[in-house]
C-alpha atoms as a PDB file:
ATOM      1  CA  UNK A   1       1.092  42.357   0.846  1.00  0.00           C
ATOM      2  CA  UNK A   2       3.309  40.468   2.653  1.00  0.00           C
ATOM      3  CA  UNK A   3       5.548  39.119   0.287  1.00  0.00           C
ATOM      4  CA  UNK A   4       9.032  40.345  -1.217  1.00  0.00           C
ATOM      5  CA  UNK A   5       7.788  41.824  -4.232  1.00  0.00           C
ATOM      6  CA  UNK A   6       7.831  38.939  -7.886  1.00  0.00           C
ATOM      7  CA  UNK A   7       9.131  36.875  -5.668  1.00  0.00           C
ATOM      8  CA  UNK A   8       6.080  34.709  -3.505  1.00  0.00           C
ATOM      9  CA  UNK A   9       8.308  34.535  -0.292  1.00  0.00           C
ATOM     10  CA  UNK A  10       6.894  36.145   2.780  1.00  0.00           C
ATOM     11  CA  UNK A  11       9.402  38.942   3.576  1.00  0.00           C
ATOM     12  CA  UNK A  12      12.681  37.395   5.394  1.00  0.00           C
ATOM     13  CA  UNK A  13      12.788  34.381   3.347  1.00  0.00           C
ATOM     14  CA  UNK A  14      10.111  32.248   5.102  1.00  0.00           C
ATOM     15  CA  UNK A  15       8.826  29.574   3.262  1.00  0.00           C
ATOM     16  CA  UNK A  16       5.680  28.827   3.355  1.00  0.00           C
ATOM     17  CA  UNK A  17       4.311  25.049   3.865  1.00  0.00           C
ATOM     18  CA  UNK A  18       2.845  23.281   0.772  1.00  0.00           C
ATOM     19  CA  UNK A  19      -1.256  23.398   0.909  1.00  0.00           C
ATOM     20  CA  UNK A  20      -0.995  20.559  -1.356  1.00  0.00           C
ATOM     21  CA  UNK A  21      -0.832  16.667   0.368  1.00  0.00           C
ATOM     22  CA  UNK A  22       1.506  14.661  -0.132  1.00  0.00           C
ATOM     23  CA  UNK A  23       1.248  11.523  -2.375  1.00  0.00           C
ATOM     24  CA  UNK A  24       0.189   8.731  -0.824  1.00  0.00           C
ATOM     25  CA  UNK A  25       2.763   5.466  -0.655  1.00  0.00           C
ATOM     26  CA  UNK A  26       2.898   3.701  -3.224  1.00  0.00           C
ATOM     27  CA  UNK A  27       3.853  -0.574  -2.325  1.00  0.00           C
ATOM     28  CA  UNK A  28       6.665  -2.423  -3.263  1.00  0.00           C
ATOM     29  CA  UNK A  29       5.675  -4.751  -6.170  1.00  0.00           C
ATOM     30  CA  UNK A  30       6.385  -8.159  -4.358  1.00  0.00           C
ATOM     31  CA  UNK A  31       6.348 -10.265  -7.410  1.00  0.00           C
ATOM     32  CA  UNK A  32       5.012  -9.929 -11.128  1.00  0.00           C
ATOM     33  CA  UNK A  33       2.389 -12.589 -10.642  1.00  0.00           C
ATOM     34  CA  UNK A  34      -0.071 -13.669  -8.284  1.00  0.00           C
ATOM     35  CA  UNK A  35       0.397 -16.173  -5.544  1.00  0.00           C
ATOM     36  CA  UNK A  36      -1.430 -19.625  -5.311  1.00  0.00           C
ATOM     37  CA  UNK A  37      -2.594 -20.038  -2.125  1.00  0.00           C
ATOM     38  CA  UNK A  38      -5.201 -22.543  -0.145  1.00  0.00           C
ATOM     39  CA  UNK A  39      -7.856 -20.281   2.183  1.00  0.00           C
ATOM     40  CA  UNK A  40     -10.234 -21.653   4.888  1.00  0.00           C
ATOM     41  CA  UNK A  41     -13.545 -19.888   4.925  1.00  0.00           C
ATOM     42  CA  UNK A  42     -14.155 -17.909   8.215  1.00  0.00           C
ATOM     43  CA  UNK A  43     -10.577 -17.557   8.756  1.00  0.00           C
ATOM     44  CA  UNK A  44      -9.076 -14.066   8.981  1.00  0.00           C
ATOM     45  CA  UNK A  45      -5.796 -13.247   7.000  1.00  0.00           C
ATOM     46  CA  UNK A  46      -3.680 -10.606   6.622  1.00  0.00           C
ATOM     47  CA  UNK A  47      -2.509  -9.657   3.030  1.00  0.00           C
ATOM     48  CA  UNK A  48       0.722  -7.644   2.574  1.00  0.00           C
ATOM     49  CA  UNK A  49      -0.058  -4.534   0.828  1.00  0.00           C
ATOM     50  CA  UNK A  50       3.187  -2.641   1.128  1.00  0.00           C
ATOM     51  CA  UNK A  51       4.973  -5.194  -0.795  1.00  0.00           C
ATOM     52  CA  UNK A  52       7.768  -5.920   2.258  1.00  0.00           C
ATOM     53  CA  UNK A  53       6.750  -8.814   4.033  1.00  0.00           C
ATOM     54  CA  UNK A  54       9.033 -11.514   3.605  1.00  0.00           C
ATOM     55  CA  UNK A  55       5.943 -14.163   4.222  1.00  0.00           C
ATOM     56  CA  UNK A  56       4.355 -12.838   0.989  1.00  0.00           C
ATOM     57  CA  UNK A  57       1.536 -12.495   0.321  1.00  0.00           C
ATOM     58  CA  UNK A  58       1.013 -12.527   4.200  1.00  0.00           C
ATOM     59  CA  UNK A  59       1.893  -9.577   6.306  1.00  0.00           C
ATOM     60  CA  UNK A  60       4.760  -9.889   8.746  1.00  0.00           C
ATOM     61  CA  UNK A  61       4.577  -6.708  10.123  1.00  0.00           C
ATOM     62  CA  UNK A  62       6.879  -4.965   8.025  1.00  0.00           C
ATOM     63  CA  UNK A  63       5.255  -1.731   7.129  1.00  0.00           C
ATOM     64  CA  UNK A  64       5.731  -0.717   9.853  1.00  0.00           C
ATOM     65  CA  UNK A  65       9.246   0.019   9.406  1.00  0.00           C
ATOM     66  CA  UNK A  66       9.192  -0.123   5.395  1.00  0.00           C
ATOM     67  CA  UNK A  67       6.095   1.827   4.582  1.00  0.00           C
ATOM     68  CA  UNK A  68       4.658   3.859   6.746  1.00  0.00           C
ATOM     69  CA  UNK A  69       1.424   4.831   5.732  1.00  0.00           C
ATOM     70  CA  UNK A  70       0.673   1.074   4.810  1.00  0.00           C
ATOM     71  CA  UNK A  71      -1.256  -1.362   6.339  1.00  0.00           C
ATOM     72  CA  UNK A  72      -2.177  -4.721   5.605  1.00  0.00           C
ATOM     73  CA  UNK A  73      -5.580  -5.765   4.512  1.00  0.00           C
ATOM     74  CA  UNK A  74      -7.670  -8.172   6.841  1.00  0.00           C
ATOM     75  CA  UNK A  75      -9.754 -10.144   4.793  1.00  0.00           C
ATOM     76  CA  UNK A  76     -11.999 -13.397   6.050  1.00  0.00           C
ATOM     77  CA  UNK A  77     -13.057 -15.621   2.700  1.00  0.00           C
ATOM     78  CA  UNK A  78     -16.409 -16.993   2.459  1.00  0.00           C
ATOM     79  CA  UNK A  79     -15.436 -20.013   0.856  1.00  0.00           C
ATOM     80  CA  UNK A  80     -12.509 -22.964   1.588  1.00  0.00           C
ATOM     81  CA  UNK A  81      -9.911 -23.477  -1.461  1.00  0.00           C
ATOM     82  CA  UNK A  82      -7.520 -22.404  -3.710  1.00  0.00           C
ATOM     83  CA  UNK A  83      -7.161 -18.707  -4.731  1.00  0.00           C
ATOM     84  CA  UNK A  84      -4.626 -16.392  -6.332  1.00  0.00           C
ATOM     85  CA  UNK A  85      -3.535 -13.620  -4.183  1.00  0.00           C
ATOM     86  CA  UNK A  86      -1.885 -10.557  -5.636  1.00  0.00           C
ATOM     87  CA  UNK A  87       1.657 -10.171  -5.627  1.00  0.00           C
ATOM     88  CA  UNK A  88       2.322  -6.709  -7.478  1.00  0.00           C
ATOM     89  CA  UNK A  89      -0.199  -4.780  -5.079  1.00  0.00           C
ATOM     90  CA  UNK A  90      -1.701  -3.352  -8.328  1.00  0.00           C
ATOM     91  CA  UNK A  91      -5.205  -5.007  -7.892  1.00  0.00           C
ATOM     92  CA  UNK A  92      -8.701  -3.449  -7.929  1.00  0.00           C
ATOM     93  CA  UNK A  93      -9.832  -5.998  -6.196  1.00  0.00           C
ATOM     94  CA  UNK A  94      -7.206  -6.479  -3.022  1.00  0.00           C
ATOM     95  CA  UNK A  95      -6.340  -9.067  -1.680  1.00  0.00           C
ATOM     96  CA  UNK A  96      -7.090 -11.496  -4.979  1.00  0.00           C
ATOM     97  CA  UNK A  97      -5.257 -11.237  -8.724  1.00  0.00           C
ATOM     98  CA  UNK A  98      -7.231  -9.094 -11.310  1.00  0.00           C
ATOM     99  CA  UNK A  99      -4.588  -9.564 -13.676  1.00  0.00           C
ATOM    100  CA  UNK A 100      -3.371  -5.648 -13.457  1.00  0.00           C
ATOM    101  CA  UNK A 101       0.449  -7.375 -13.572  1.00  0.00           C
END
């Protein structure tokens, strides 16, 4: 009863907010393939997930500023030696490469 009549704005012009969220962010697609990389078990890293950091695929922070809304992933292998970390932040299976680039 409250709106302009065929027109779905509250009388005056108001508009009304969205009920619907907003996406969320989507990252920056660092590089089209994954990146080799040598992990120590029981050692916590972080892994860029916005796509900014310029240490890729380690984060440097820069979501903060870049992507908002994005964190990095902490992640602590189980197991010393090589592994491919995901560079188009695309992956089912963050931090490592499933192959989705």
């Amino acid at each position: 009863r409250g709106a302009a009549a065929g027109t779905g704005t509250p009388r005056g012009g108001a508009r009304v907010p969205s009920l619907c969220p907003a996406p969320p962010p989507q990252p920056a697609i660092a590089a089209k393939e994954p990146f080799p990389v040598e992990l120590q078990a029981g050692k916590t890293y972080g892994w860029c997930a916005c796509g900014h950091s310029k240490r890729q695929p380690f984060c440097d922070g820069s979501h903060k500023k870049e992507a908002p809304g994005l964190s990095s992933l902490r992640f602590t292998p189980t197991q010393t030696g090589p592994a491919l970390l995901c560079g188009c932040k695309r992956t089912q299976s963050p931090p490592y490469c499933d192959g989705s680039h």
